[in-house]
C-alpha atoms as a PDB file:
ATOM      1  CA  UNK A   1       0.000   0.000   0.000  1.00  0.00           C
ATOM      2  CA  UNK A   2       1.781   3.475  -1.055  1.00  0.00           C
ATOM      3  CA  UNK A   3       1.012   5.874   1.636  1.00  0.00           C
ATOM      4  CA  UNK A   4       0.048   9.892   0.813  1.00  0.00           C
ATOM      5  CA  UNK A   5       2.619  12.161   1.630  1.00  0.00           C
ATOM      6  CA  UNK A   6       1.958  15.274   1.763  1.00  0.00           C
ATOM      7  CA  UNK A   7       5.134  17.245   1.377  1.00  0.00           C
ATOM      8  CA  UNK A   8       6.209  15.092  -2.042  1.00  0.00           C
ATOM      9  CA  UNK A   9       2.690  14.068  -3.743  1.00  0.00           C
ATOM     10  CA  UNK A  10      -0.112  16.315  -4.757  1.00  0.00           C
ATOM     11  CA  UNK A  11      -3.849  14.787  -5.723  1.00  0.00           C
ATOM     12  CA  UNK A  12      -2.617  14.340  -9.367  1.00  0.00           C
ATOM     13  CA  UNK A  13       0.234  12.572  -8.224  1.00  0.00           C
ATOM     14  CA  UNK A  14       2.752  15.082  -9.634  1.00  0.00           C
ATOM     15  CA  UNK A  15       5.846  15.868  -7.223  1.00  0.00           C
ATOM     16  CA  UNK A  16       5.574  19.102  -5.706  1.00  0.00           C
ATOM     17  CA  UNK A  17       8.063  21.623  -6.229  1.00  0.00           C
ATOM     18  CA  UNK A  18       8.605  24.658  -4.074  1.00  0.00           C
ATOM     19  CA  UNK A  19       9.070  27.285  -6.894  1.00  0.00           C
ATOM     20  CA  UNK A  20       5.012  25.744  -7.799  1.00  0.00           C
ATOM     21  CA  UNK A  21       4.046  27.459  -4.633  1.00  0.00           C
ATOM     22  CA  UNK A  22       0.741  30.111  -5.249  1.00  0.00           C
ATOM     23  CA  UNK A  23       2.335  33.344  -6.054  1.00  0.00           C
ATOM     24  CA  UNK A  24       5.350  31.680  -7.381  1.00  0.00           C
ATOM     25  CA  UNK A  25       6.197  33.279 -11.267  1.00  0.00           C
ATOM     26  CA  UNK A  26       8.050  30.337 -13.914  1.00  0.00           C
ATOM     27  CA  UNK A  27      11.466  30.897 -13.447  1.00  0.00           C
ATOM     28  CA  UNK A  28      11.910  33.038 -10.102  1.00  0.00           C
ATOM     29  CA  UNK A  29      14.508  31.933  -8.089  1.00  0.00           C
ATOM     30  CA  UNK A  30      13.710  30.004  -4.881  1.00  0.00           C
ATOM     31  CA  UNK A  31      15.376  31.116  -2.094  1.00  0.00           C
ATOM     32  CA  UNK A  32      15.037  27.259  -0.266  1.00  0.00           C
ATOM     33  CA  UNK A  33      15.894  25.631  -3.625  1.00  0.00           C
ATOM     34  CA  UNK A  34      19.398  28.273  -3.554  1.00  0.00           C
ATOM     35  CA  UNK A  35      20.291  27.520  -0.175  1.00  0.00           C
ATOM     36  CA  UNK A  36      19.993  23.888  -0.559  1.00  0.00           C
ATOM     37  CA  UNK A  37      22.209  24.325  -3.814  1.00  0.00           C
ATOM     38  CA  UNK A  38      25.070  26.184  -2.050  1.00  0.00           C
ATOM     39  CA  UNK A  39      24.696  23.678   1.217  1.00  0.00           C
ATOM     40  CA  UNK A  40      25.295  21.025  -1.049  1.00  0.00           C
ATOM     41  CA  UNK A  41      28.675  22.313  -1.971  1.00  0.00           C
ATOM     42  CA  UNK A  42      29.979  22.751   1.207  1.00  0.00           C
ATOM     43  CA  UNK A  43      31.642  20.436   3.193  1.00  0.00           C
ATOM     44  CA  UNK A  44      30.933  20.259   7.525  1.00  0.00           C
ATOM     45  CA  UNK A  45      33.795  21.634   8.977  1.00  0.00           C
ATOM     46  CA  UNK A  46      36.202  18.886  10.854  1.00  0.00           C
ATOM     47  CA  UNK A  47      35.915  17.645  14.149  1.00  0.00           C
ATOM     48  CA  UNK A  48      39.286  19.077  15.635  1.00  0.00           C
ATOM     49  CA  UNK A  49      38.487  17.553  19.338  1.00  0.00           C
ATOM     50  CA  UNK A  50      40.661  14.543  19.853  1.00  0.00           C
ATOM     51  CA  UNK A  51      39.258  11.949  21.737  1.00  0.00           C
ATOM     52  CA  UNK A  52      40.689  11.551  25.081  1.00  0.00           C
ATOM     53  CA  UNK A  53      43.327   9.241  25.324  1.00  0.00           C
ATOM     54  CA  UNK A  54      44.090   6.760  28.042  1.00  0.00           C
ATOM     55  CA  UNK A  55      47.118   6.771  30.234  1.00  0.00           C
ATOM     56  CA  UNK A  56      48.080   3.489  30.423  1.00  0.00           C
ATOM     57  CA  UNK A  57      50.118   3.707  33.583  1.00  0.00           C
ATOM     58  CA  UNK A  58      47.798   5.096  35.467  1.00  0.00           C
ATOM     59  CA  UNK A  59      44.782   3.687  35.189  1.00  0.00           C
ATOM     60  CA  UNK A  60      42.387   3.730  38.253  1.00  0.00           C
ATOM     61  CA  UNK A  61      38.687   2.690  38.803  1.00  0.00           C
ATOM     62  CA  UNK A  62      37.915   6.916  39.374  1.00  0.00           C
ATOM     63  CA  UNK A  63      39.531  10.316  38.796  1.00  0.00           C
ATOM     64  CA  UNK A  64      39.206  13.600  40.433  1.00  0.00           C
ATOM     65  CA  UNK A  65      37.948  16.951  39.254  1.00  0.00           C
ATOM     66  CA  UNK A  66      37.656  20.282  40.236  1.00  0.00           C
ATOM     67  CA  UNK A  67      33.977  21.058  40.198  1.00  0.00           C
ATOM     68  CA  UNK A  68      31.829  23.931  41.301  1.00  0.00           C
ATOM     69  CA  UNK A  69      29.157  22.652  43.961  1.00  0.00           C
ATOM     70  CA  UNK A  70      26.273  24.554  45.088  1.00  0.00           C
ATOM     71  CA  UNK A  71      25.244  23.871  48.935  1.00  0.00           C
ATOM     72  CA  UNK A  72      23.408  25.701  51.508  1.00  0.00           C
ATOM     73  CA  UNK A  73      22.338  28.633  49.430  1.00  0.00           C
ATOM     74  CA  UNK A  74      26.447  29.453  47.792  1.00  0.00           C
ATOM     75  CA  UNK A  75      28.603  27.801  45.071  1.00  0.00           C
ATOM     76  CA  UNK A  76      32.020  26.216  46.460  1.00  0.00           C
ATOM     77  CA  UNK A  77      35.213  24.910  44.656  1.00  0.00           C
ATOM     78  CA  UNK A  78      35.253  21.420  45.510  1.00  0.00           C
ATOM     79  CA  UNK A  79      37.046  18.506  43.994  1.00  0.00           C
ATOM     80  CA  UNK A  80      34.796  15.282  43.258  1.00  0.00           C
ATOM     81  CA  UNK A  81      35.679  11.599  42.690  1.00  0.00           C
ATOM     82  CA  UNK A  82      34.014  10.489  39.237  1.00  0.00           C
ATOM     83  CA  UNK A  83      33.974   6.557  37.744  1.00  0.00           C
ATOM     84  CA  UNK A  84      36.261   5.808  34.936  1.00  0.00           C
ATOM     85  CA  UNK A  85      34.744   3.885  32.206  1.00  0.00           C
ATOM     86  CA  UNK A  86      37.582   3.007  29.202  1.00  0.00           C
ATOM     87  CA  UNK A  87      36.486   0.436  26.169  1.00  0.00           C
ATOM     88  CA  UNK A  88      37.642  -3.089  27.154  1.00  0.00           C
ATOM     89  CA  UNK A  89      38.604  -5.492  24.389  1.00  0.00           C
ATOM     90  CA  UNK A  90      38.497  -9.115  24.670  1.00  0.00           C
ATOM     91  CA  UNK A  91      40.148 -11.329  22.715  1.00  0.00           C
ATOM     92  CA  UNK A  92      39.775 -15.393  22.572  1.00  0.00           C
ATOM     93  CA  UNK A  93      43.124 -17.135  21.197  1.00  0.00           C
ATOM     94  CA  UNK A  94      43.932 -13.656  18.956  1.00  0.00           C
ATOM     95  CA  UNK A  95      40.567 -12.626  17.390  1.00  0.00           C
ATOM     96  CA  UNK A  96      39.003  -9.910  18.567  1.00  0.00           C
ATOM     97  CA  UNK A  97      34.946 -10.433  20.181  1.00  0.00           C
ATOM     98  CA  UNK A  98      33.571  -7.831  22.077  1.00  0.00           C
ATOM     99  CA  UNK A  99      34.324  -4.522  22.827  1.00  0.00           C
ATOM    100  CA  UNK A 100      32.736  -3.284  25.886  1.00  0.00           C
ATOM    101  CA  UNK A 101      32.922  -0.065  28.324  1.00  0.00           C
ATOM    102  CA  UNK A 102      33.410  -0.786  31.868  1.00  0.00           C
ATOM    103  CA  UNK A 103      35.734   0.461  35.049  1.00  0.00           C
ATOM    104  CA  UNK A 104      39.154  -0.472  34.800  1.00  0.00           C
ATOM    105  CA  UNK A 105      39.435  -3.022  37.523  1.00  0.00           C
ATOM    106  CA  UNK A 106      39.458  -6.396  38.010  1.00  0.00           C
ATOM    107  CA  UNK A 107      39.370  -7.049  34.394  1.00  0.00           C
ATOM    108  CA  UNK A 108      40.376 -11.220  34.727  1.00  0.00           C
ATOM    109  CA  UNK A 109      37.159 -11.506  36.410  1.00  0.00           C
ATOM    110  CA  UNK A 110      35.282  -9.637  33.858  1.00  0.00           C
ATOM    111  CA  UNK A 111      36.985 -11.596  30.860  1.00  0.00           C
ATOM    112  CA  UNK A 112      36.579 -14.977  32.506  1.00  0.00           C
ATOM    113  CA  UNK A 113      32.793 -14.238  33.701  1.00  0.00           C
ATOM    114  CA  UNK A 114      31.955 -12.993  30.808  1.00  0.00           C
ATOM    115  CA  UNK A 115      32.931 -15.733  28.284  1.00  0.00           C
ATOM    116  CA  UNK A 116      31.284 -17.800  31.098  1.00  0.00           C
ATOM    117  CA  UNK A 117      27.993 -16.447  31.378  1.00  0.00           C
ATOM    118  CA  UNK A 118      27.725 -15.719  27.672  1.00  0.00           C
ATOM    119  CA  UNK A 119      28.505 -19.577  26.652  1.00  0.00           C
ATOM    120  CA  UNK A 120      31.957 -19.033  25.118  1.00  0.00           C
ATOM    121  CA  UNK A 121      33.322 -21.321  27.815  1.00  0.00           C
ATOM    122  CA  UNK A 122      31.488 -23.910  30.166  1.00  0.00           C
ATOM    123  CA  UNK A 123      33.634 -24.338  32.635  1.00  0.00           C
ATOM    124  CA  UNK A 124      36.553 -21.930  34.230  1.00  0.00           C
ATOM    125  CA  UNK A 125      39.298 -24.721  33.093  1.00  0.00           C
ATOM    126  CA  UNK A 126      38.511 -23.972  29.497  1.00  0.00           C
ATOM    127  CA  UNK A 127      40.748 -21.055  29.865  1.00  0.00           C
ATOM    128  CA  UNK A 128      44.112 -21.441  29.898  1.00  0.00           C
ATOM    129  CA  UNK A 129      45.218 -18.098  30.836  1.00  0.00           C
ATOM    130  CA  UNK A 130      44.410 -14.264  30.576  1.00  0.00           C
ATOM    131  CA  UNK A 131      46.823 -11.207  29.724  1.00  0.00           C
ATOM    132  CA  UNK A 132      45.666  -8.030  30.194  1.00  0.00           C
ATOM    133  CA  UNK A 133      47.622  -4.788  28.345  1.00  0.00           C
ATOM    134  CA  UNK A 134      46.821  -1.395  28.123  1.00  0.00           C
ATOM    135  CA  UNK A 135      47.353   1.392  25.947  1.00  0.00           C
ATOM    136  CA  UNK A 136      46.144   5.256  25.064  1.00  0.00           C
ATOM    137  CA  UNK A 137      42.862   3.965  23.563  1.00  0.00           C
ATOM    138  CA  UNK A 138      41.455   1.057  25.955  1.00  0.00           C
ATOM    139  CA  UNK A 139      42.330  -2.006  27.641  1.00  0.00           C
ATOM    140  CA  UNK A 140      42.484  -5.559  25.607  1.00  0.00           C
ATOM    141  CA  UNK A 141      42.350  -8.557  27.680  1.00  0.00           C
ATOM    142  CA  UNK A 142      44.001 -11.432  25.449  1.00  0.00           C
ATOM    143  CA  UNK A 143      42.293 -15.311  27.019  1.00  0.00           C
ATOM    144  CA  UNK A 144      43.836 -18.579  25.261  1.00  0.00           C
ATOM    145  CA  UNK A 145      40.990 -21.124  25.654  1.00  0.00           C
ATOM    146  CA  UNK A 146      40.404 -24.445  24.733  1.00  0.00           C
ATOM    147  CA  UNK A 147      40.209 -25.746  20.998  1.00  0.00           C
ATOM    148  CA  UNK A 148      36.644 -26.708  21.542  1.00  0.00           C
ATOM    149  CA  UNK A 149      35.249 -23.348  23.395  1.00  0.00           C
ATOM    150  CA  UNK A 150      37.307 -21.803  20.086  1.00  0.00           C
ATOM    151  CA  UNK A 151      35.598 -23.669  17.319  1.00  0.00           C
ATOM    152  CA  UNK A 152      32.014 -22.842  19.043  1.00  0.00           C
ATOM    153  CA  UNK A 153      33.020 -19.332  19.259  1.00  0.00           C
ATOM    154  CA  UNK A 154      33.775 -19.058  15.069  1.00  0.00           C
ATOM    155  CA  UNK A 155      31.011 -21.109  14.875  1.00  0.00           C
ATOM    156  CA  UNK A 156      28.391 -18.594  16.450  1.00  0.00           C
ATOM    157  CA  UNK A 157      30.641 -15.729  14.869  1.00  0.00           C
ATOM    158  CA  UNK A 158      29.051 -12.430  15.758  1.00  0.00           C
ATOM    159  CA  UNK A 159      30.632  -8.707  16.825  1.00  0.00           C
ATOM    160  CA  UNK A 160      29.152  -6.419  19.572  1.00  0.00           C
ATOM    161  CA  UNK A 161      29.674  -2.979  20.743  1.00  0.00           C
ATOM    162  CA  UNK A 162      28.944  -2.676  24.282  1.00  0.00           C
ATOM    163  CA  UNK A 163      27.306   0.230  26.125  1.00  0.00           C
ATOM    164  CA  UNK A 164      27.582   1.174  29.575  1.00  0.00           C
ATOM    165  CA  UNK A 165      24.154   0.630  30.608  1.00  0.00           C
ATOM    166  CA  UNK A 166      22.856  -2.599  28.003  1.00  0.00           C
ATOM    167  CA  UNK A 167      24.049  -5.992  28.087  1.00  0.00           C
ATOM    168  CA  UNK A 168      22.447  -6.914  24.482  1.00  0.00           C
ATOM    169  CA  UNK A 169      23.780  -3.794  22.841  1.00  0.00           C
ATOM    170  CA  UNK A 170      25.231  -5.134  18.638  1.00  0.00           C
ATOM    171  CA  UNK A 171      23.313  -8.784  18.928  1.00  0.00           C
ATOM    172  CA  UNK A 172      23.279  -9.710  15.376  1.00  0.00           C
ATOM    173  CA  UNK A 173      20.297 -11.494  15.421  1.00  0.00           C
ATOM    174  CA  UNK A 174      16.749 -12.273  17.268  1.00  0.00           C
ATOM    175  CA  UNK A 175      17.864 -15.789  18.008  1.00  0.00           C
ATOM    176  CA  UNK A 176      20.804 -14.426  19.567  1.00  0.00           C
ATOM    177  CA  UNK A 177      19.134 -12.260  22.466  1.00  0.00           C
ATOM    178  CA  UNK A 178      17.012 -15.172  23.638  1.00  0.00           C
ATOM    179  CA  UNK A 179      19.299 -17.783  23.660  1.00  0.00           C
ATOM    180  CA  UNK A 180      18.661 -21.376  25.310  1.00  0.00           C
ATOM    181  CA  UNK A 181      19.353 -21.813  28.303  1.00  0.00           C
ATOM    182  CA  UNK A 182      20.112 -24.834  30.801  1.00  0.00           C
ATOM    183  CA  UNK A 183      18.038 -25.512  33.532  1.00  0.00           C
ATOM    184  CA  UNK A 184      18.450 -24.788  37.290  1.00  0.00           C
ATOM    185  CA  UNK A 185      19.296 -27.015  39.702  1.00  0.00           C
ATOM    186  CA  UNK A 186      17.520 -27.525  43.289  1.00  0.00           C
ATOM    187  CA  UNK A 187      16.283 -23.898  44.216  1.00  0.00           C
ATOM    188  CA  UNK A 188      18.050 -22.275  46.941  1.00  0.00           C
ATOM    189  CA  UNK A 189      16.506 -22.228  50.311  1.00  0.00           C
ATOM    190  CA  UNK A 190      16.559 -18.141  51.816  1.00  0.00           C
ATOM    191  CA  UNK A 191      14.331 -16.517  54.530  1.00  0.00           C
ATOM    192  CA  UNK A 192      13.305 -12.910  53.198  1.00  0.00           C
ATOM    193  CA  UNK A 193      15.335 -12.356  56.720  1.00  0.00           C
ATOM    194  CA  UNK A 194      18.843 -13.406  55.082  1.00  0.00           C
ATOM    195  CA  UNK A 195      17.632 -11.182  51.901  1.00  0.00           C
ATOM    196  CA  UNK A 196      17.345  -8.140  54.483  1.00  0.00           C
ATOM    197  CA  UNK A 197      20.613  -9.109  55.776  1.00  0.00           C
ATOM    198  CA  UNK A 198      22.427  -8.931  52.398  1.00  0.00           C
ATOM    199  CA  UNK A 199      20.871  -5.694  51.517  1.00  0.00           C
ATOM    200  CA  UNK A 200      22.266  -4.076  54.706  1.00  0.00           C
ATOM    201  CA  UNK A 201      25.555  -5.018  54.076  1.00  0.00           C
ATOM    202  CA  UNK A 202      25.952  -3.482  50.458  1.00  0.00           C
ATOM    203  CA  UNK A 203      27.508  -0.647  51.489  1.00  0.00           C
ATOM    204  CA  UNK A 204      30.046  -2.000  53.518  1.00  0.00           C
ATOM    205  CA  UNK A 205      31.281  -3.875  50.385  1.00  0.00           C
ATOM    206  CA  UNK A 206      31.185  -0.863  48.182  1.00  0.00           C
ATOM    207  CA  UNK A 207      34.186   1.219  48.153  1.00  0.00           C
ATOM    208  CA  UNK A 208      34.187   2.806  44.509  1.00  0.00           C
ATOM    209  CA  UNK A 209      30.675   3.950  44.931  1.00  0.00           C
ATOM    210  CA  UNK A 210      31.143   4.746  48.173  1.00  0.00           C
ATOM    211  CA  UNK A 211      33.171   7.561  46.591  1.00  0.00           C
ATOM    212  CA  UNK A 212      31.691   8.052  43.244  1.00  0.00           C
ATOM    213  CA  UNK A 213      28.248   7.250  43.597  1.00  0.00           C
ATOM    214  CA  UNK A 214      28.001   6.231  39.836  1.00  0.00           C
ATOM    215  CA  UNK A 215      28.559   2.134  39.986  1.00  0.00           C
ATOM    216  CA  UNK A 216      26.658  -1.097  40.125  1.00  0.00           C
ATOM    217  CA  UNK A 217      27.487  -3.954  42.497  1.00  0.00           C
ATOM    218  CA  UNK A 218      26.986  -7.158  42.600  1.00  0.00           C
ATOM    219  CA  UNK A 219      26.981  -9.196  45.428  1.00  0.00           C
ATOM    220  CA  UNK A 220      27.938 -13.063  46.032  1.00  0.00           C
ATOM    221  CA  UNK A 221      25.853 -14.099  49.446  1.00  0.00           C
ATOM    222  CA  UNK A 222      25.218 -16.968  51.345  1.00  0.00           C
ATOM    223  CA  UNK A 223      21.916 -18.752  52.400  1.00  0.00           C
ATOM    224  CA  UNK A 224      21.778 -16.693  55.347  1.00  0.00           C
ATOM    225  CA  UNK A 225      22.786 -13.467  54.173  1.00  0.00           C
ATOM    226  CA  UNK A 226      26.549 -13.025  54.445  1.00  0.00           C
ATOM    227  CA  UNK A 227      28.122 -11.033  51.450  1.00  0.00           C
ATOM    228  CA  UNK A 228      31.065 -13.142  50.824  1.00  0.00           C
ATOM    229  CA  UNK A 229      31.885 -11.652  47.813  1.00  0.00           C
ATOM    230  CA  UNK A 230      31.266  -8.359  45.840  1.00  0.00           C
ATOM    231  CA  UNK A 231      32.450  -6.893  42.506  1.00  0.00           C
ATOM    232  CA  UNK A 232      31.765  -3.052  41.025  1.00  0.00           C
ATOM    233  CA  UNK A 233      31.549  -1.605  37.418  1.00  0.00           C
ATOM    234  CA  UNK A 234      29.555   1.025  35.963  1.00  0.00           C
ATOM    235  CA  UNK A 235      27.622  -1.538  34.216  1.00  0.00           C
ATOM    236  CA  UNK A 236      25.585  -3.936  36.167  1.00  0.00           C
ATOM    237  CA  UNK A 237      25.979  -6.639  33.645  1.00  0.00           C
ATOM    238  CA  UNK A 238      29.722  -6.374  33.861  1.00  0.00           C
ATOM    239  CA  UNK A 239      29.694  -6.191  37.711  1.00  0.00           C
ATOM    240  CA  UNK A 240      28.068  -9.467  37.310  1.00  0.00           C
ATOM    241  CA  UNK A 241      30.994 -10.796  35.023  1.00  0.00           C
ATOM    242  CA  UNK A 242      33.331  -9.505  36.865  1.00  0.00           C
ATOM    243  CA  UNK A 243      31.671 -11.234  40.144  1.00  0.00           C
ATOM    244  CA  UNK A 244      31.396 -14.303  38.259  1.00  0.00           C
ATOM    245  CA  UNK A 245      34.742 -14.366  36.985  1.00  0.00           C
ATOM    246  CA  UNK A 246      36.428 -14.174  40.473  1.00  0.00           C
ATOM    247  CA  UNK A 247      34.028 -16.840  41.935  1.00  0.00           C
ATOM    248  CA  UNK A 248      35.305 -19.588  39.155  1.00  0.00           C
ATOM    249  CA  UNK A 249      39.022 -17.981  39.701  1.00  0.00           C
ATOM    250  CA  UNK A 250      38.439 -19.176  43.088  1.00  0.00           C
ATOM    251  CA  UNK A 251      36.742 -22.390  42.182  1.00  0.00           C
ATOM    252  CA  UNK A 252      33.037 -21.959  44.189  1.00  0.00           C
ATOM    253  CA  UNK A 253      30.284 -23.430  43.445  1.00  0.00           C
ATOM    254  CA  UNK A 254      27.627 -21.279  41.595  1.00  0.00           C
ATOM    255  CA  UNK A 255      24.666 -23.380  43.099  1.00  0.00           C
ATOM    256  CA  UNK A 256      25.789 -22.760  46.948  1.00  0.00           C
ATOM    257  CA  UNK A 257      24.514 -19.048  46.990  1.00  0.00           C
ATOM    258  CA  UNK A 258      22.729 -16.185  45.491  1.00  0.00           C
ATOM    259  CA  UNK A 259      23.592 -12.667  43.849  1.00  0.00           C
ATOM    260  CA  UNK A 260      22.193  -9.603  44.802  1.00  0.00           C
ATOM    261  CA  UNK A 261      22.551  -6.674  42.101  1.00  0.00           C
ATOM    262  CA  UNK A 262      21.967  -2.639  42.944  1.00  0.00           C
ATOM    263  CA  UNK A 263      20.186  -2.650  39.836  1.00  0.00           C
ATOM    264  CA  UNK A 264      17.399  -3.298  37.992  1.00  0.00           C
ATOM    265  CA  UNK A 265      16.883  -7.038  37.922  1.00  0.00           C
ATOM    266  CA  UNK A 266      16.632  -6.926  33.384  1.00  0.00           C
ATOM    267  CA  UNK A 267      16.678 -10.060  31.204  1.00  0.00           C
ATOM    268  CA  UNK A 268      20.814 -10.216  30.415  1.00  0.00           C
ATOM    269  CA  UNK A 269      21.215 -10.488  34.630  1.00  0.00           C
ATOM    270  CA  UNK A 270      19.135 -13.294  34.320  1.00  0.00           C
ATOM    271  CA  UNK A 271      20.440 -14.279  31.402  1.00  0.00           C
ATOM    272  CA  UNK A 272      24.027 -14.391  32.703  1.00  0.00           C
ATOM    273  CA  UNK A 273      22.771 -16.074  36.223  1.00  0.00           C
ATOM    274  CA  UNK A 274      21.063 -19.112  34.217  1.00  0.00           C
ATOM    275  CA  UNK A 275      24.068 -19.796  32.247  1.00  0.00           C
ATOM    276  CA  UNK A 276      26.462 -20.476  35.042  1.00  0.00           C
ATOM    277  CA  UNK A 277      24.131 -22.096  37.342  1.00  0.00           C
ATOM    278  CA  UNK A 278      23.433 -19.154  39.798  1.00  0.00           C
ATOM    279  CA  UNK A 279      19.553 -20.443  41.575  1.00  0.00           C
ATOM    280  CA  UNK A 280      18.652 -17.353  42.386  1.00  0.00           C
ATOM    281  CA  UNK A 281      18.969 -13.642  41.200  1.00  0.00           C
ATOM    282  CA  UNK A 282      17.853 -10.445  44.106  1.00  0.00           C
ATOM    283  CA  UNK A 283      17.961  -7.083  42.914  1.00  0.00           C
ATOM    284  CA  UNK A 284      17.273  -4.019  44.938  1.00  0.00           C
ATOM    285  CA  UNK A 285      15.095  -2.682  42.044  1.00  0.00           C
ATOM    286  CA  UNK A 286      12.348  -4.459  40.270  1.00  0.00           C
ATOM    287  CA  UNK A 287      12.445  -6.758  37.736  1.00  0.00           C
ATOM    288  CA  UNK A 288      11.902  -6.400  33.393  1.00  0.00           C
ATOM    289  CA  UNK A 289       8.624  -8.914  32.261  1.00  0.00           C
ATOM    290  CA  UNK A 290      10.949 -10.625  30.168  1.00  0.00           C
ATOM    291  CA  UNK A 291      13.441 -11.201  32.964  1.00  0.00           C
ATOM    292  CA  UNK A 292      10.356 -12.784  34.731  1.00  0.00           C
ATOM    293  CA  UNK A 293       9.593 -15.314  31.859  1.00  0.00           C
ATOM    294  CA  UNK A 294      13.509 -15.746  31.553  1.00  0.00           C
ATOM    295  CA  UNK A 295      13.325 -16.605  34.766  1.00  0.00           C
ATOM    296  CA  UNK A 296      10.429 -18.797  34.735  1.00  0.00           C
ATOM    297  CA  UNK A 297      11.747 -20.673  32.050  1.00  0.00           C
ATOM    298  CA  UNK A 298      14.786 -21.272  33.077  1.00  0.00           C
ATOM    299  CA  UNK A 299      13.848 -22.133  37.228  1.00  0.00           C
ATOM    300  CA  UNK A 300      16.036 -19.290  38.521  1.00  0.00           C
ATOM    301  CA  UNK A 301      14.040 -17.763  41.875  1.00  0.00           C
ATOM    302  CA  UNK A 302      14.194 -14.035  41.122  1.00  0.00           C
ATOM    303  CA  UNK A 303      13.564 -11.158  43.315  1.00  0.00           C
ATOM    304  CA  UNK A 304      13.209  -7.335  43.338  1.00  0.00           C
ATOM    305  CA  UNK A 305      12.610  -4.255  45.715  1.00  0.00           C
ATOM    306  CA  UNK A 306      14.997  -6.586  47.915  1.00  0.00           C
ATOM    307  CA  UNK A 307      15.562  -3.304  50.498  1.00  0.00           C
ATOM    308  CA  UNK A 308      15.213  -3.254  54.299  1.00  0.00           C
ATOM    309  CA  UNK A 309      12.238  -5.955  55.184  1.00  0.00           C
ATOM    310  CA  UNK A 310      10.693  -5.595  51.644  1.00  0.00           C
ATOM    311  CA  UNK A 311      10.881  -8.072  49.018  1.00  0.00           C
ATOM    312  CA  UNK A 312       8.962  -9.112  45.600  1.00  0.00           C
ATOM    313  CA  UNK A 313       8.903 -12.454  44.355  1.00  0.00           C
ATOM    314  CA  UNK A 314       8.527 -12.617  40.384  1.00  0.00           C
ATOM    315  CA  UNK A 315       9.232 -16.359  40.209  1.00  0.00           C
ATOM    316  CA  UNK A 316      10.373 -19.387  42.202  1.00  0.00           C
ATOM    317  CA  UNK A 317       8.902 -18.502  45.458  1.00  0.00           C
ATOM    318  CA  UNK A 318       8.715 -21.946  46.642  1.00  0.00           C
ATOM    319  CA  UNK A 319      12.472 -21.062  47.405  1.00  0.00           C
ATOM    320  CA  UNK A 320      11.852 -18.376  49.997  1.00  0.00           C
ATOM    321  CA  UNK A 321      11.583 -19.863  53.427  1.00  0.00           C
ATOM    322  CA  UNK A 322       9.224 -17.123  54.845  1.00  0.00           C
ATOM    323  CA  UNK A 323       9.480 -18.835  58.457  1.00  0.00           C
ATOM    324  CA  UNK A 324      13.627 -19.294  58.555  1.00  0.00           C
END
């Protein structure tokens, strides 16, 4: 079906021309027509803003700036603490995958957990080891993994550009961003009393955001509570890598626990959770519907508004113990 528009077809179905206008003499110059002529011929001027290039020996998870603050009624020179974020490259056996923008630390755990949760490798001794160099425009983190993980990974071939805040951000295809999943184990026994627990301690396990106020955490907690583990990165996803990464650096068992993200509980958390085994996702936000069907499918427990006493179940809540 062609469709009428109105500023290229007229009733007889003859284009419209400006110069046609009522009032308009054969021949008079149009002004628009003129400009548009003479725009044509000139080029935009150049971009002469460099971007700004990394120092390689001294990167850091934040910087400082001099900033102008206004408090109690009067501006103030005050210096503030501000999250880096640098592109992080990460490359499987030489070939470039994924380039992604997250804080400069703890970048094994991000490149392990990451070709973890996203398939690339199913289990931690897959990877033989990971070398991580930096230079003026990012960070590359170079893993040699097994032949096998290698041949799936040309095999599912595909390039993404991350983005600080998505986790799906360059998926090449539909069949990509829902991908199968395996199925959970035994759910997790936890009392809404060890989710109030884990919330409290957040905080305490915080540091960078403690003085930036700009990153994610995610949290690695026991049955009963106890943060025993707790990574941070301007992207929740990646603060999930990166906490994944460091748990199969350290060889624990993703089934003997439960994360709890500062975030948004969104369909890649779950996603990433599912892959690796993790029963049950918290989040101190609420959940995406497709991160509750994710869920569903996939028999991960999964819970939002986790703050203070408060809790929502979205799925699996045959796995909260309300009387422990």
């Amino acid at each position: 079906m062609t469709m009428f528009n109105p500023l290229r077809d007229r009733d007889d179905g003859q284009p419209v021309r400006e110069s046609q206008r009522e009032g308009a003499a054969p021949g008079d110059a149009d002004p628009i027509e003129e400009a548009n002529d003479a725009a044509r011929g000139v080029a935009a001027p150049a971009c002469d803003v460099a971007p700004a290039a990394i120092d390689p020996e001294r990167l850091a998870p934040s910087a400082t700036f001099a900033v102008r603050r206004f408090r109690h009624g009067a501006w103030q020179s005050a210096s503030d603490a501000l999250a880096e974020e640098v592109p992080v490259a990460l490359e499987f056996n030489g070939i470039s995958h994924v380039v992604m923008l997250a804080t400069p630390a703890d970048i094994e755990d991000f490149a392990l957990g990451f070709a973890l949760s996203e398939g690339i490798l199913t289990d931690r001794r897959e990877c033989y080891g990971i070398d991580v160099t930096a230079t003026a425009q990012g960070v590359t983190a170079h893993l040699e993994v097994s032949s096998r993980a290698f041949a799936g990974l040309k095999e599912r071939r595909r390039n993404l550009t991350g983005r600080t805040g998505c986790g799906l951000c360059g998926t090449e295809s539909l069949d990509q961003v829902l991908r199968p999943l395996p199925a959970a184990g035994a759910p997790l026994r936890v009392s809404h009393a060890a989710l109030a627990a884990a919330h409290a301690g957040l905080a305490r396990h915080q540091p960078l955001n403690g003085v930036t106020g700009a990153v994610h955490g995610a949290a690695w907690c026991s049955p009963q509570g106890e943060i025993l583990c707790l990574r941070e990165d301007v992207g929740r996803h990646n603060a999930l890598d990166k906490l994944i990464g460091a748990l199969a650096r350290d060889a624990q068992a993703f089934d003997r626990g439960f994360v709890l993200m500062t975030s948004r509980a969104s369909v890649e958390i779950v996603q990433k959770a599912a892959q690796v085994g993790i029963p049950m996702v918290a989040a101190v936000s609420a959940a995406t519907a497709l991160a509750v069907r994710t869920a569903e499918g996939a028999g991960v427990t999964l819970v939002g508004f986790v703050r203070g006493e408060q809790c929502v179940i979205y799925s699996g809540g045959a796995a909260l113990d309300a009387s422990a």
